[in-house]
C-alpha atoms as a PDB file:
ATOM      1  CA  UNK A   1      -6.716  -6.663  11.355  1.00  0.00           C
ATOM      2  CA  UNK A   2      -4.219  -8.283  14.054  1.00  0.00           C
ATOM      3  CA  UNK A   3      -3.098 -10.439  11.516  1.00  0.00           C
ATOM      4  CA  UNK A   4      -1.925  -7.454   9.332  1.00  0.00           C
ATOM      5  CA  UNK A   5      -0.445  -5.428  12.669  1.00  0.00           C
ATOM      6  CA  UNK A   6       1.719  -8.360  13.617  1.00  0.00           C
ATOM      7  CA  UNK A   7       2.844  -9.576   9.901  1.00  0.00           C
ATOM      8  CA  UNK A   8       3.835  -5.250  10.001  1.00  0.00           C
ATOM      9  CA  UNK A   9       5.942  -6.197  12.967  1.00  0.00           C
ATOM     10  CA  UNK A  10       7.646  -8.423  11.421  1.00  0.00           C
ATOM     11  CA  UNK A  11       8.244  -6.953   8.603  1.00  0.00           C
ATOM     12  CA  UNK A  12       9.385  -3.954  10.440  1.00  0.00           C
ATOM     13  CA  UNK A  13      11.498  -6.064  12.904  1.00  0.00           C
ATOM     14  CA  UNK A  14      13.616  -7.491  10.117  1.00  0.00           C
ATOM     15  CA  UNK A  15      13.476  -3.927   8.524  1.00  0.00           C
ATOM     16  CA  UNK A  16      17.266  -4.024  10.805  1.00  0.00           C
ATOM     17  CA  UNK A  17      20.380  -4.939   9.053  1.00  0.00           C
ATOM     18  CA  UNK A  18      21.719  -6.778  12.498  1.00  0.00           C
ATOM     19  CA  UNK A  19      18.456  -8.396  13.552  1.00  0.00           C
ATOM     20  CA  UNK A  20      18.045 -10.060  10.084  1.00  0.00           C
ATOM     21  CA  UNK A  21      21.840 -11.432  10.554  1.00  0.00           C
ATOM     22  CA  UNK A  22      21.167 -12.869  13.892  1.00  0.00           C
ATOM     23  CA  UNK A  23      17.536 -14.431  12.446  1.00  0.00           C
ATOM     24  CA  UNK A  24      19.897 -15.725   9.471  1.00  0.00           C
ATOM     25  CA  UNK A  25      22.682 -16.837  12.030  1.00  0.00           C
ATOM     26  CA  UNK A  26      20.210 -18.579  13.818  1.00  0.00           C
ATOM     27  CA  UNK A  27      17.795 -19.642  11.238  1.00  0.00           C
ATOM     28  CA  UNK A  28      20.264 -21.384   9.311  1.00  0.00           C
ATOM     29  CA  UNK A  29      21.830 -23.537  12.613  1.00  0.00           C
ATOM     30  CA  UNK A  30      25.302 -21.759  12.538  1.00  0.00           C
ATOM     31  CA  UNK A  31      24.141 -19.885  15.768  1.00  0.00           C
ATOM     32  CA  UNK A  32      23.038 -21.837  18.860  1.00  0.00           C
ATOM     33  CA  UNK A  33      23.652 -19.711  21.338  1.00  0.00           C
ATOM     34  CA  UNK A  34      24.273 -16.174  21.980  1.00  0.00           C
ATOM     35  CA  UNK A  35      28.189 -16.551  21.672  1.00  0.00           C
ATOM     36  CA  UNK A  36      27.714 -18.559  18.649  1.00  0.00           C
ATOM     37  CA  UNK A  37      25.385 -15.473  17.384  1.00  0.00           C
ATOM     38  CA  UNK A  38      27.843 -12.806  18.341  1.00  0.00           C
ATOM     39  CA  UNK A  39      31.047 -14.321  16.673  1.00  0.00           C
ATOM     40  CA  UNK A  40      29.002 -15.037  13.144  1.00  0.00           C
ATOM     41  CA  UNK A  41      27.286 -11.794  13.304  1.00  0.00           C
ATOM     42  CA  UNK A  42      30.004  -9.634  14.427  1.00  0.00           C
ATOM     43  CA  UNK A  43      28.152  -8.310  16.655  1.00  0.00           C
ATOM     44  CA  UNK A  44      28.959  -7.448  20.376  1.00  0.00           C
ATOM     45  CA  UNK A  45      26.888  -9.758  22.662  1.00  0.00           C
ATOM     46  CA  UNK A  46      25.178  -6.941  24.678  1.00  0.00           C
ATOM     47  CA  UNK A  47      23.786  -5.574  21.132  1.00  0.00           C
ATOM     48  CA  UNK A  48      22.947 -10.197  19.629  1.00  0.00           C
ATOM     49  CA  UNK A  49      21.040  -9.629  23.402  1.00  0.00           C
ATOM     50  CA  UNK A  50      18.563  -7.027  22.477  1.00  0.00           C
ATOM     51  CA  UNK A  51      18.844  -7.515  18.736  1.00  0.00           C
ATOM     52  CA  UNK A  52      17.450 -11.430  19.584  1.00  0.00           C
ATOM     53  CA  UNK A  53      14.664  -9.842  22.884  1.00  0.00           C
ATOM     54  CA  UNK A  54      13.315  -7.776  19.686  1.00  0.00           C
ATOM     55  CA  UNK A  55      12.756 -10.880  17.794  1.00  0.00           C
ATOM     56  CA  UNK A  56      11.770 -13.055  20.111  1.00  0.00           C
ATOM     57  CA  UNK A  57       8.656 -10.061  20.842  1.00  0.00           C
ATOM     58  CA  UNK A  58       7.522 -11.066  17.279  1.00  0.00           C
ATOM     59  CA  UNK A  59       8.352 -14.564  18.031  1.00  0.00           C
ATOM     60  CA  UNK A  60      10.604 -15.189  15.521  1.00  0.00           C
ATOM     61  CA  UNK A  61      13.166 -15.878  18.401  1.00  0.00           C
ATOM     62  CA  UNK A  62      13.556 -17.883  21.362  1.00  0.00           C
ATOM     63  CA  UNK A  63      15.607 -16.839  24.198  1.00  0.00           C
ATOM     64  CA  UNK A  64      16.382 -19.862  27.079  1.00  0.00           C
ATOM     65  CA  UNK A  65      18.966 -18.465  28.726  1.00  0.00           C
ATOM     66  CA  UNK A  66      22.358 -18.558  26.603  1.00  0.00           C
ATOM     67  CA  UNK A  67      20.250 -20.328  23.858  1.00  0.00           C
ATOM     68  CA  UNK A  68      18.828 -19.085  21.021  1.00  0.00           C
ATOM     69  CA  UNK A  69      16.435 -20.951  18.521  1.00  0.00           C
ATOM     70  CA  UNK A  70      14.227 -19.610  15.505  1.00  0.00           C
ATOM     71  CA  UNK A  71      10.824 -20.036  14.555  1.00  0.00           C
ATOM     72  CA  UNK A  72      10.560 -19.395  10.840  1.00  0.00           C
ATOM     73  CA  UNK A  73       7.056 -20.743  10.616  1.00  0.00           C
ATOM     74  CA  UNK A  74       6.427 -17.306  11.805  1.00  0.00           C
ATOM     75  CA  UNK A  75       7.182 -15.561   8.514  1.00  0.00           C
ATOM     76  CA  UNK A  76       4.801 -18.195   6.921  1.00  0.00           C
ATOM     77  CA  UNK A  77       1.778 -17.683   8.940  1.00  0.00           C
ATOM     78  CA  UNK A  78       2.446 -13.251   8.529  1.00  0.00           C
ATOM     79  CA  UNK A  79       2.174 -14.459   4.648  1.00  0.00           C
ATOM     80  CA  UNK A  80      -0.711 -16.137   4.518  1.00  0.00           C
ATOM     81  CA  UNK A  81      -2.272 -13.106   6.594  1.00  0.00           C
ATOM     82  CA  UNK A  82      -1.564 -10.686   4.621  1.00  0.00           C
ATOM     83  CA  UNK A  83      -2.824 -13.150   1.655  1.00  0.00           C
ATOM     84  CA  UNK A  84      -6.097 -13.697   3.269  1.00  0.00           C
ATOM     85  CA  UNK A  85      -6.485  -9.145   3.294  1.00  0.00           C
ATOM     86  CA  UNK A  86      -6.169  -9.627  -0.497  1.00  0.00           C
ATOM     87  CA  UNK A  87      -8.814  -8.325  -1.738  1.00  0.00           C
ATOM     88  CA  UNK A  88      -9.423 -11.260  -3.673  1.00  0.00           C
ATOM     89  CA  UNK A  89      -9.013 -13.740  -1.341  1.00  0.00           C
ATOM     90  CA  UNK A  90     -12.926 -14.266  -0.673  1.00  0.00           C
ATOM     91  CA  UNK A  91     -13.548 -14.241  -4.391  1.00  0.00           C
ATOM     92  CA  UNK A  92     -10.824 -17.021  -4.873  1.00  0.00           C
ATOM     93  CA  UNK A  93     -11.553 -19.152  -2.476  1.00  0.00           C
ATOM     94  CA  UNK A  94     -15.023 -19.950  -4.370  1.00  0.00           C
ATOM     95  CA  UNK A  95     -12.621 -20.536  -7.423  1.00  0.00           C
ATOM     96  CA  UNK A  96      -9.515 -23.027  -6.699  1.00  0.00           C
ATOM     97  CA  UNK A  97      -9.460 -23.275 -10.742  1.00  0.00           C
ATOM     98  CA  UNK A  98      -9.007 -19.528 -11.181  1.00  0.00           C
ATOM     99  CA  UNK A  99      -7.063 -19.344  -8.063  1.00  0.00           C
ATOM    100  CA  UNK A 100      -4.501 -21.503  -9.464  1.00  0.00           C
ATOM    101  CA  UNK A 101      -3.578 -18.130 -11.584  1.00  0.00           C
ATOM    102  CA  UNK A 102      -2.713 -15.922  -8.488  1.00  0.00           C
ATOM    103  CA  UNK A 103       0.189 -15.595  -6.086  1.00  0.00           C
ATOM    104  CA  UNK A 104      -0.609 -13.529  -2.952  1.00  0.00           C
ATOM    105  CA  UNK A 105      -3.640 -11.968  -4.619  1.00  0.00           C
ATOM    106  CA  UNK A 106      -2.188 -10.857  -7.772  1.00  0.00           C
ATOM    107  CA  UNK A 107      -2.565 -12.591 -11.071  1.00  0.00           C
ATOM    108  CA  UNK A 108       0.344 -14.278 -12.516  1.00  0.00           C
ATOM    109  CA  UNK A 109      -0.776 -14.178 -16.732  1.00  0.00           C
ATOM    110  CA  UNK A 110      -4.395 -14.555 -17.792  1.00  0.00           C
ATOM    111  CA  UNK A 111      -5.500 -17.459 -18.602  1.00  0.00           C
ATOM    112  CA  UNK A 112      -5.987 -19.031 -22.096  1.00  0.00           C
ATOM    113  CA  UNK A 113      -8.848 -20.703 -21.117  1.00  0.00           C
ATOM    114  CA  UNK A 114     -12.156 -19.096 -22.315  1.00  0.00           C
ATOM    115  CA  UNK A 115     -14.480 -19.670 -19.140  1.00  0.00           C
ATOM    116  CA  UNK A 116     -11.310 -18.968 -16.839  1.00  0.00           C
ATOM    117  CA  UNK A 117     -11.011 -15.497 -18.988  1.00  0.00           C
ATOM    118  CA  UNK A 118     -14.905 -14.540 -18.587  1.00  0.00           C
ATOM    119  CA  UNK A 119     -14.471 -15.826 -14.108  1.00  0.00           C
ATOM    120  CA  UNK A 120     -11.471 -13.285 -14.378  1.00  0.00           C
ATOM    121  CA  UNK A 121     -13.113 -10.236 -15.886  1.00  0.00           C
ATOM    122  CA  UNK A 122     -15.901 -11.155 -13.370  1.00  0.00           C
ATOM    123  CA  UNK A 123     -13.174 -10.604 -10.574  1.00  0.00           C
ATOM    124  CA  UNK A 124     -11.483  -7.985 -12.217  1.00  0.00           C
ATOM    125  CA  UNK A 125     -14.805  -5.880 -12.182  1.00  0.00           C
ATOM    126  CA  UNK A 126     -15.796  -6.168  -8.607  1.00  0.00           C
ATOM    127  CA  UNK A 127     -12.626  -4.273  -7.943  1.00  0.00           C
ATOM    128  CA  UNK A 128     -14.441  -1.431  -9.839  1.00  0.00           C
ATOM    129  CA  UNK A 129     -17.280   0.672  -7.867  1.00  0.00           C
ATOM    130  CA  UNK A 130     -20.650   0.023  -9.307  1.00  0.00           C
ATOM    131  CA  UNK A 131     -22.924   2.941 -10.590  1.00  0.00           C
ATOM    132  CA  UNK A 132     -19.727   5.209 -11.029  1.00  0.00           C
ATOM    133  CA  UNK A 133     -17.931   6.399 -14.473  1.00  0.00           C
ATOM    134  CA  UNK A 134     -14.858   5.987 -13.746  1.00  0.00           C
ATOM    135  CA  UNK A 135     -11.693   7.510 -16.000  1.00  0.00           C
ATOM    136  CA  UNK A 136      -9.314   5.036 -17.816  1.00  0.00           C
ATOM    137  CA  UNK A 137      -7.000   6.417 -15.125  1.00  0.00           C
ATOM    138  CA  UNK A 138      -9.115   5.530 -12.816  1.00  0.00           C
ATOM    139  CA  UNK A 139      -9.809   1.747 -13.989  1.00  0.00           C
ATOM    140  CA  UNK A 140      -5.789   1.546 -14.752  1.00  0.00           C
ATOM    141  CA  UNK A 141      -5.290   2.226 -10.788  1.00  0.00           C
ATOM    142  CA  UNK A 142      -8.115  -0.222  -9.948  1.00  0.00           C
ATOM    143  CA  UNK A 143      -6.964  -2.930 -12.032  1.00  0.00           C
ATOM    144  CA  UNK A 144      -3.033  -2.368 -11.429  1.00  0.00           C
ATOM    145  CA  UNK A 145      -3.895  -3.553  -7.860  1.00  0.00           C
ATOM    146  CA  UNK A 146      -4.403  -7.461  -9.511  1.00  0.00           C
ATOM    147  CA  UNK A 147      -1.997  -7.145 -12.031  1.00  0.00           C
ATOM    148  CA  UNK A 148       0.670  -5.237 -13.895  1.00  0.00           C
ATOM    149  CA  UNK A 149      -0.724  -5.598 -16.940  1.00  0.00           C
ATOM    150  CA  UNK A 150      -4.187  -3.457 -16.357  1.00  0.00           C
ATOM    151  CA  UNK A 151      -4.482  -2.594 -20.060  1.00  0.00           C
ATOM    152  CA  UNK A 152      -4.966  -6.221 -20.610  1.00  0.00           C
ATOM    153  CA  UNK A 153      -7.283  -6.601 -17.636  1.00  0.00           C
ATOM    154  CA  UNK A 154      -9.186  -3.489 -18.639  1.00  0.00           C
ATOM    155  CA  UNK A 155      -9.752  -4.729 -23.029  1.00  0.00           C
ATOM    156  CA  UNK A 156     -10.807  -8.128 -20.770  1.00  0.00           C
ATOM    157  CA  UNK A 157     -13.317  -6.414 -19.074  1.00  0.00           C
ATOM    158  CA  UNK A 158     -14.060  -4.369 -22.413  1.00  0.00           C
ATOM    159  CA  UNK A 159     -14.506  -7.624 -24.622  1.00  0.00           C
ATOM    160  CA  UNK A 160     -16.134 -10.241 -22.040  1.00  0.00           C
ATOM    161  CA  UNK A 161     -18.859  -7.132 -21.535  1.00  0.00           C
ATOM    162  CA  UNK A 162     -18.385  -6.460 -18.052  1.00  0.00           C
ATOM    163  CA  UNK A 163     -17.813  -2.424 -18.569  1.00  0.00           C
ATOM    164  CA  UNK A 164     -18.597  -0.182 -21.078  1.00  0.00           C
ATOM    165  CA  UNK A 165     -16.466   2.434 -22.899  1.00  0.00           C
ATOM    166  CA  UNK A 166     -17.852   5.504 -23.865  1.00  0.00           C
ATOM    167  CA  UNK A 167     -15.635   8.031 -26.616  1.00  0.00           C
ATOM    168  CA  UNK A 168     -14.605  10.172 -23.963  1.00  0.00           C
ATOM    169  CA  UNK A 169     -12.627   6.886 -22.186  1.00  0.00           C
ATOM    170  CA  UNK A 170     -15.007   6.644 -19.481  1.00  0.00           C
ATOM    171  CA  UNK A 171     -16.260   3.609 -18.043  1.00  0.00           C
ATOM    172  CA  UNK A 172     -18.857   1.862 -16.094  1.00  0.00           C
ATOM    173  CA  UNK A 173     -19.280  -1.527 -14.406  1.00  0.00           C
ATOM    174  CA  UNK A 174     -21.873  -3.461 -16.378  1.00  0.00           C
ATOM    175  CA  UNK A 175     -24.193  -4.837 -13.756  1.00  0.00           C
ATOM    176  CA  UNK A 176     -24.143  -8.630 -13.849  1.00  0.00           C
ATOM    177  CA  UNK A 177     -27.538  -9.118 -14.936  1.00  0.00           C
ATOM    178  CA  UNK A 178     -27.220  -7.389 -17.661  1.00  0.00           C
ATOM    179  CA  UNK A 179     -23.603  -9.162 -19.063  1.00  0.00           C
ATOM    180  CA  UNK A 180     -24.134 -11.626 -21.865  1.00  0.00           C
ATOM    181  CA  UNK A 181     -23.916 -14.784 -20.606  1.00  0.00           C
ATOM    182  CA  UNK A 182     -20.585 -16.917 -19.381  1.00  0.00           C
ATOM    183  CA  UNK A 183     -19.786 -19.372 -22.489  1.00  0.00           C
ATOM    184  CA  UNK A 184     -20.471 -23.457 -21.933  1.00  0.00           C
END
């Protein structure tokens, strides 16, 4: 949970118009000191001073005396935080194949493969509450968290047997003893 508060911090500290200018300025090595940061930003040195102390609390900065350097391995390690709160990051991590198909815990395209296709809808359904019917609303919020296209995520899970549809468009997780079985 620290991860996520301090990759919000972040965020939030470069939420400001003149601290991401200074981070740029200095980021990019055309601002070495705080008079260097003040003539490319435009800013007035009192405001580069406490624009660069509220970076350097998130660490992006450092301050040593007139000079100012960046740390943009900082932004880096906030990303692979809030990667690892995916809530398919545990799931992936048994699956480097499948994994292959996400960025930051959301699925690029489904896969052609057949076997990759069956591993997905078994992802795809663990992000649906066992023992529930659920609403196609419902599944379409569940399954928009992974990927944009939930209708195609939610036939998946229709056609590979991990839910079942009654007429009324309500679903329910198939449990996985129960699925037919993955193919090869």
């Amino acid at each position: 949970m620290r991860d996520i508060s301090t990759a919000a911090a972040l965020l939030a500290a470069l939420g400001s118009a003149d601290r991401l200018a200074l981070l740029t300025a200095v980021g990019t090595g055309r601002a070495g000191t705080v008079t260097d940061a003040a003539a490319e930003t435009g800013l007035p040195v009192r405001r580069v001073l406490k624009e660069a102390a509220r970076l350097a609390d998130c660490g992006l900065l450092r301050l040593d005396g007139q000079r100012v350097s960046a740390d943009l391995a900082v932004l880096a390690g906030a990303a692979d935080a809030l990667d690892a709160a995916q809530p398919t990051a545990a799931l992936l991590a048994d699956d480097p194949v499948l994994a292959r198909h996400f960025r930051h815990g959301r699925l690029r395209a489904v896969p052609e493969d057949l076997a990759l296709r069956h591993r997905l809808a078994d992802l795809a359904a663990t992000l649906l509450p066992p023992d529930t019917t659920l609403t196609e609303t419902e599944v379409n919020a569940a399954l928009h968290e992974l990927y944009d296209d939930h209708a195609a995520l939610r036939r998946l899970l229709a056609d590979f047997g991990r839910v079942t549809r009654d007429g009324s468009a309500r679903y329910r997780v198939v449990p996985p003893a129960d699925r037919p079985p993955l193919p090869g």
